[in-house]
C-alpha atoms as a PDB file:
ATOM      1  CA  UNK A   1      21.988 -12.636 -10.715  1.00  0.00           C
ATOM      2  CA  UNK A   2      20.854 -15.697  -9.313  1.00  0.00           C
ATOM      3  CA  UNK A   3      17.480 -17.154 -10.737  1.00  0.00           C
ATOM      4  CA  UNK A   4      14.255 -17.548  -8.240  1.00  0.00           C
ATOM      5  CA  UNK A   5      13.065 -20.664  -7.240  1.00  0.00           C
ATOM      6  CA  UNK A   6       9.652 -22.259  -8.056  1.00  0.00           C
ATOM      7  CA  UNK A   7       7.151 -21.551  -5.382  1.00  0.00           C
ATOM      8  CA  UNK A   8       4.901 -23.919  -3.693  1.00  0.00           C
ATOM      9  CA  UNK A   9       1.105 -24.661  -4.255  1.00  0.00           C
ATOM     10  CA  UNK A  10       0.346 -22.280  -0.905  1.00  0.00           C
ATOM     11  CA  UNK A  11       3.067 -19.282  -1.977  1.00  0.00           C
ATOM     12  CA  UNK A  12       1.296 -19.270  -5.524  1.00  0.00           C
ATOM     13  CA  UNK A  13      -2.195 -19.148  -3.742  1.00  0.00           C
ATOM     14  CA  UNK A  14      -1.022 -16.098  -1.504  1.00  0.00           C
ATOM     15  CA  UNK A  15       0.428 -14.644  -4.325  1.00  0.00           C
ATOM     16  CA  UNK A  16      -2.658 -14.566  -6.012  1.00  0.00           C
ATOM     17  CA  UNK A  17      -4.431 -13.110  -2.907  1.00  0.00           C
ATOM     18  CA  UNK A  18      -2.344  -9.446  -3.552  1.00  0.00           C
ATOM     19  CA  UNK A  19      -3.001  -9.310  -8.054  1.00  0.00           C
ATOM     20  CA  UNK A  20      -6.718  -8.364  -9.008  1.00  0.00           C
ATOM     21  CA  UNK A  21      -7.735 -10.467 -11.314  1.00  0.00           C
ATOM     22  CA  UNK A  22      -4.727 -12.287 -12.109  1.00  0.00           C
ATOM     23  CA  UNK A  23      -5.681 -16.762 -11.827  1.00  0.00           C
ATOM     24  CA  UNK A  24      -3.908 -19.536 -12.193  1.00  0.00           C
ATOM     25  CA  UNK A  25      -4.771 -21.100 -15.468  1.00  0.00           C
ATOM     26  CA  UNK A  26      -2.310 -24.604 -17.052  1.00  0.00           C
ATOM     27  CA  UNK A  27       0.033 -23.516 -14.665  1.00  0.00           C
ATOM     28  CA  UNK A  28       1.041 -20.122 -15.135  1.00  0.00           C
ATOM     29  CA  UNK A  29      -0.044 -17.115 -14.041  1.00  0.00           C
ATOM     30  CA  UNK A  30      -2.899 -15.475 -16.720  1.00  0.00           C
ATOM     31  CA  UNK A  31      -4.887 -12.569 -16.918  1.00  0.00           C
ATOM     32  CA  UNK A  32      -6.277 -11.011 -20.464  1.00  0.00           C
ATOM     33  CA  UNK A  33      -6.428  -7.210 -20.811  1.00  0.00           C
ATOM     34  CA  UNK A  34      -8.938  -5.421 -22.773  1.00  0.00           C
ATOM     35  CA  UNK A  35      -8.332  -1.545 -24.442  1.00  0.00           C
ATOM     36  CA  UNK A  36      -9.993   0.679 -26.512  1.00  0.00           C
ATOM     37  CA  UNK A  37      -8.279  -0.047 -29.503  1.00  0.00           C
ATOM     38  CA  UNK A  38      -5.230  -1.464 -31.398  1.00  0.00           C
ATOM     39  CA  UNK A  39      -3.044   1.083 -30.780  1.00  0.00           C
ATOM     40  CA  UNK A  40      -3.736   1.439 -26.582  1.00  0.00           C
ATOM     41  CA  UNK A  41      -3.027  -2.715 -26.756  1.00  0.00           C
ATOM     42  CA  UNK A  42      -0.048  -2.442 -28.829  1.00  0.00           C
ATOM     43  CA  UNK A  43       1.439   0.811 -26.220  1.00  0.00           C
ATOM     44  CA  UNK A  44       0.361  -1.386 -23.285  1.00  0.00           C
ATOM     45  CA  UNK A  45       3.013  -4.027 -24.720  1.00  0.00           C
ATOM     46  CA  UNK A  46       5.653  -2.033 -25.953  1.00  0.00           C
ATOM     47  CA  UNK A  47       6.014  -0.372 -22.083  1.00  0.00           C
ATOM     48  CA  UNK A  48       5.979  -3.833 -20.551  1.00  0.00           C
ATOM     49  CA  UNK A  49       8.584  -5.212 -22.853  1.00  0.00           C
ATOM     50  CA  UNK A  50      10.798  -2.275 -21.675  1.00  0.00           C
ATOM     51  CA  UNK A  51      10.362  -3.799 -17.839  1.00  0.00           C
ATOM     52  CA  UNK A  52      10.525  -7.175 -18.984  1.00  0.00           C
ATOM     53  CA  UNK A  53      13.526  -6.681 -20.886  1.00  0.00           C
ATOM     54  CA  UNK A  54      15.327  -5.011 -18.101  1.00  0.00           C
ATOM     55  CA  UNK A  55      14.309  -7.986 -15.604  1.00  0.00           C
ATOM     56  CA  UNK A  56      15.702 -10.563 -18.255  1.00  0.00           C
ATOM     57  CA  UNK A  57      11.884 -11.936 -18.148  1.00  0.00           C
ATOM     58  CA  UNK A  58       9.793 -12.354 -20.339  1.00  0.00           C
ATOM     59  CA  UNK A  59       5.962 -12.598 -21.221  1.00  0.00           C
ATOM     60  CA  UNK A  60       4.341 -15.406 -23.504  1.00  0.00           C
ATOM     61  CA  UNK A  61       1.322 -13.089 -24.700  1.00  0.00           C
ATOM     62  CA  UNK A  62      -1.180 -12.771 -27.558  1.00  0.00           C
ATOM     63  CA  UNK A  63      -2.591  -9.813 -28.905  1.00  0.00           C
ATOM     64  CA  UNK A  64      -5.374  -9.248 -31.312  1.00  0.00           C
ATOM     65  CA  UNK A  65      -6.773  -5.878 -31.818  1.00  0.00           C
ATOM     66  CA  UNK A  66      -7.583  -4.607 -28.314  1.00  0.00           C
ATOM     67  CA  UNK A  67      -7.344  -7.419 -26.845  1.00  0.00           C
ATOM     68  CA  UNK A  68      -3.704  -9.118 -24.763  1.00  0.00           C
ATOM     69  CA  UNK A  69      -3.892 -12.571 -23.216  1.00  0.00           C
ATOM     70  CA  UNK A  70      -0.793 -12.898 -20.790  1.00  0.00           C
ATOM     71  CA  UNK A  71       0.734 -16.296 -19.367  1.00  0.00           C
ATOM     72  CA  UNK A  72       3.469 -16.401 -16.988  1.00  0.00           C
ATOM     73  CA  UNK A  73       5.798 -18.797 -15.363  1.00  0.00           C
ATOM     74  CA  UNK A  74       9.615 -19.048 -15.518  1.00  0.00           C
ATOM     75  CA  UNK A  75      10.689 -21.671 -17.748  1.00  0.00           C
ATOM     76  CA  UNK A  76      14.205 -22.271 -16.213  1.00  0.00           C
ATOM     77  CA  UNK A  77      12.478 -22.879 -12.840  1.00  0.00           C
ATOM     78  CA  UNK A  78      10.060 -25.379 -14.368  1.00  0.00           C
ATOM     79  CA  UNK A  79       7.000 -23.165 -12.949  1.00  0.00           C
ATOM     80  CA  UNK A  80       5.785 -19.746 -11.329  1.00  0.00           C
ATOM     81  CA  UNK A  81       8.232 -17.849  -9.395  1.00  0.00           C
ATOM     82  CA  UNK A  82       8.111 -14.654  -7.491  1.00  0.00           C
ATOM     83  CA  UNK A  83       9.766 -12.934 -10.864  1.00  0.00           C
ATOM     84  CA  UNK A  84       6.392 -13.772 -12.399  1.00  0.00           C
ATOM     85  CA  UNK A  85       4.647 -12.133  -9.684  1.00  0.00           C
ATOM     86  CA  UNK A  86       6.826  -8.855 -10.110  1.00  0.00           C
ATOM     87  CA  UNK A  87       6.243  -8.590 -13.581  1.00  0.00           C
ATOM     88  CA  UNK A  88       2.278  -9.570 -13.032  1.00  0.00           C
ATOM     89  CA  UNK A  89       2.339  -6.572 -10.728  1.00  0.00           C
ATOM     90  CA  UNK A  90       3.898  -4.104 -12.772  1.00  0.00           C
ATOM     91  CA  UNK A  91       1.811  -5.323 -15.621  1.00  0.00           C
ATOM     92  CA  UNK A  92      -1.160  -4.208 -13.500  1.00  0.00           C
ATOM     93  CA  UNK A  93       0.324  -1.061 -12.666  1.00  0.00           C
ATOM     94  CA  UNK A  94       0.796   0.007 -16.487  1.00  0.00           C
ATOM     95  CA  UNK A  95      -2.484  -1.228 -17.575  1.00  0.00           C
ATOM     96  CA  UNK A  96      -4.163   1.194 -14.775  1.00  0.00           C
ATOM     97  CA  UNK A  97      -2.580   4.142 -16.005  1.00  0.00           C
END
């Protein structure tokens, strides 16, 4: 499977246009998540690590308690790629069900 190439200033701007509060932050995409408790933050992450596994990328997060701070960009690309925007996406997706 061939690798996605890092987008441009203006794709990364449009990009950000279609995620709800997703911003770029140190060049990556970032958002934090908030739950209810340890155990909602903790299922949150275990279903995204199933997608992200699956699409052979993966998250740099941090999690304490009910809390998950997310960072992405592709690392072999050298910056933000339309992978990071998929998995942005479907991290949305989970968190609002």
């Amino acid at each position: 499977m061939a690798r996605p190439h890092k987008m441009t200033d203006v794709q990364i701007e449009a990009g950000l246009k279609t995620l709800d509060e997703w911003k770029l932050a140190d060049g990556k995409l970032h958002r934090t998540f908030t739950f209810l408790d340890f155990v909602a933050a903790w299922g949150f992450m275990s279903r995204v690590a199933l997608v992200a596994e699956k699409m052979d990328h993966h998250p740099e997060w941090f999690n304490v308690y009910n809390t998950v701070r997310v960072d992405l960009s592709t690392h072999d690309a050298g910056g933000i790629t339309a992978l990071d925007f998929d998995l942005a996406a479907t991290m949305s997706r989970l968190f609002a069900t």
